[in-house]
C-alpha atoms as a PDB file:
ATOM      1  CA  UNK A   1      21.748   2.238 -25.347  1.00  0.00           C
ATOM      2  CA  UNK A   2      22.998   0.721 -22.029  1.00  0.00           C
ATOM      3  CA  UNK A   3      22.771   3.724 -20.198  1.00  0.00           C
ATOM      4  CA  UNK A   4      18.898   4.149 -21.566  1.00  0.00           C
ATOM      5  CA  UNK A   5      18.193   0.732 -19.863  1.00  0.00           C
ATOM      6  CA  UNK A   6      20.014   1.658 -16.918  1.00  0.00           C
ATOM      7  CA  UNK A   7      17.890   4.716 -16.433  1.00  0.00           C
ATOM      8  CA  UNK A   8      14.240   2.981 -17.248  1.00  0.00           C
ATOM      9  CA  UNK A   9      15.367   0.769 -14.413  1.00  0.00           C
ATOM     10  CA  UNK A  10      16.268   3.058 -11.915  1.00  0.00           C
ATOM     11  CA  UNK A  11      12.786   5.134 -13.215  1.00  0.00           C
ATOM     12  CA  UNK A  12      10.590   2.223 -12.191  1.00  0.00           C
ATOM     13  CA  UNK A  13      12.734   1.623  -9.074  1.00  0.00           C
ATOM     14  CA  UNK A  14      11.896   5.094  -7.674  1.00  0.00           C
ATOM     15  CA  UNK A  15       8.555   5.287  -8.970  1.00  0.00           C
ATOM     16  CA  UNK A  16       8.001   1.679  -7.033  1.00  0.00           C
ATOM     17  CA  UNK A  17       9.160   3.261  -3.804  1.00  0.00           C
ATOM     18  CA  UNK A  18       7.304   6.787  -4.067  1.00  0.00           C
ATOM     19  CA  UNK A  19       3.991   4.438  -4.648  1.00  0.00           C
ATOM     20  CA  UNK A  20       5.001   2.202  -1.140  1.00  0.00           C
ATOM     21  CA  UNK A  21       5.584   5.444   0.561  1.00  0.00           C
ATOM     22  CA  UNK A  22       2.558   7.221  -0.544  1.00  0.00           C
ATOM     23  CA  UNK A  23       0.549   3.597   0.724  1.00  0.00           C
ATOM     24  CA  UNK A  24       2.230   4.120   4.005  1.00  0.00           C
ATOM     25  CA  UNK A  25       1.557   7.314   4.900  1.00  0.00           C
ATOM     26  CA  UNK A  26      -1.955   6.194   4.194  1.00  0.00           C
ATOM     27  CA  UNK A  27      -1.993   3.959   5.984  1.00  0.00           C
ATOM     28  CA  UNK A  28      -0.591   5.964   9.012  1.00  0.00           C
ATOM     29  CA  UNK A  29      -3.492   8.525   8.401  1.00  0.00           C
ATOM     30  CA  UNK A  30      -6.319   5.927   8.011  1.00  0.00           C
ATOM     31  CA  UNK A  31      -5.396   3.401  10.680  1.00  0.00           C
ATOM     32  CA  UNK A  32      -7.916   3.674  13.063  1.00  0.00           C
ATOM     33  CA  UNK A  33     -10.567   3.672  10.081  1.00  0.00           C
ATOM     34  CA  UNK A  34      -8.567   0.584   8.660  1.00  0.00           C
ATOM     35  CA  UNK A  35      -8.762  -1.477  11.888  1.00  0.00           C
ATOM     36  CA  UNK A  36     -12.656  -0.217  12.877  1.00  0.00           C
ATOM     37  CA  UNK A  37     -13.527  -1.499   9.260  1.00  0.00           C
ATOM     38  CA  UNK A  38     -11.221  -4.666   9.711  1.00  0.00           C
ATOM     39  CA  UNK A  39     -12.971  -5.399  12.639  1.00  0.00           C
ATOM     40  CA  UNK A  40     -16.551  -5.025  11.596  1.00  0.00           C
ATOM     41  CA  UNK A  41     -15.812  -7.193   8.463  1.00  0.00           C
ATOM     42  CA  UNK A  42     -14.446 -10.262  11.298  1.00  0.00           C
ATOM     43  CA  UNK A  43     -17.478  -9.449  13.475  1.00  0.00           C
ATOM     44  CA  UNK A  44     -19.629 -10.121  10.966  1.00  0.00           C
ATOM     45  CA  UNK A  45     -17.709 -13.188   9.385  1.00  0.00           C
ATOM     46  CA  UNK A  46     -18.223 -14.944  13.086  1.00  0.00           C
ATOM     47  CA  UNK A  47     -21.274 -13.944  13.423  1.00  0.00           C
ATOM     48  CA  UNK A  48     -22.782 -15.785  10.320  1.00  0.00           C
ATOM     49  CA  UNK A  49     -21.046 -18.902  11.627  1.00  0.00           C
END
């Protein structure tokens, strides 16, 4: 029964890391879309003030 614990735990533990990685490498691959969208969504903020 322990061991069953131990091994859901782990489970999650790697699953939690594959999904970090996988939002990382997007990240890497989309950055310049990421920061040209980041930037039009500030542009426009300031410009309604």
């Amino acid at each position: 029964m322990l061991k069953t614990v131990k091994n859901k735990k782990g489970m999650e533990m790697v699953q939690v890391a594959i999904l970090v990685a996988i939002a990382i490498i997007l990240g890497l691959i989309f950055k310049s879309e990421i920061v040209e969208f980041v930037n039009k969504v500030f542009d426009n903020l300031n410009a309604g003030f």
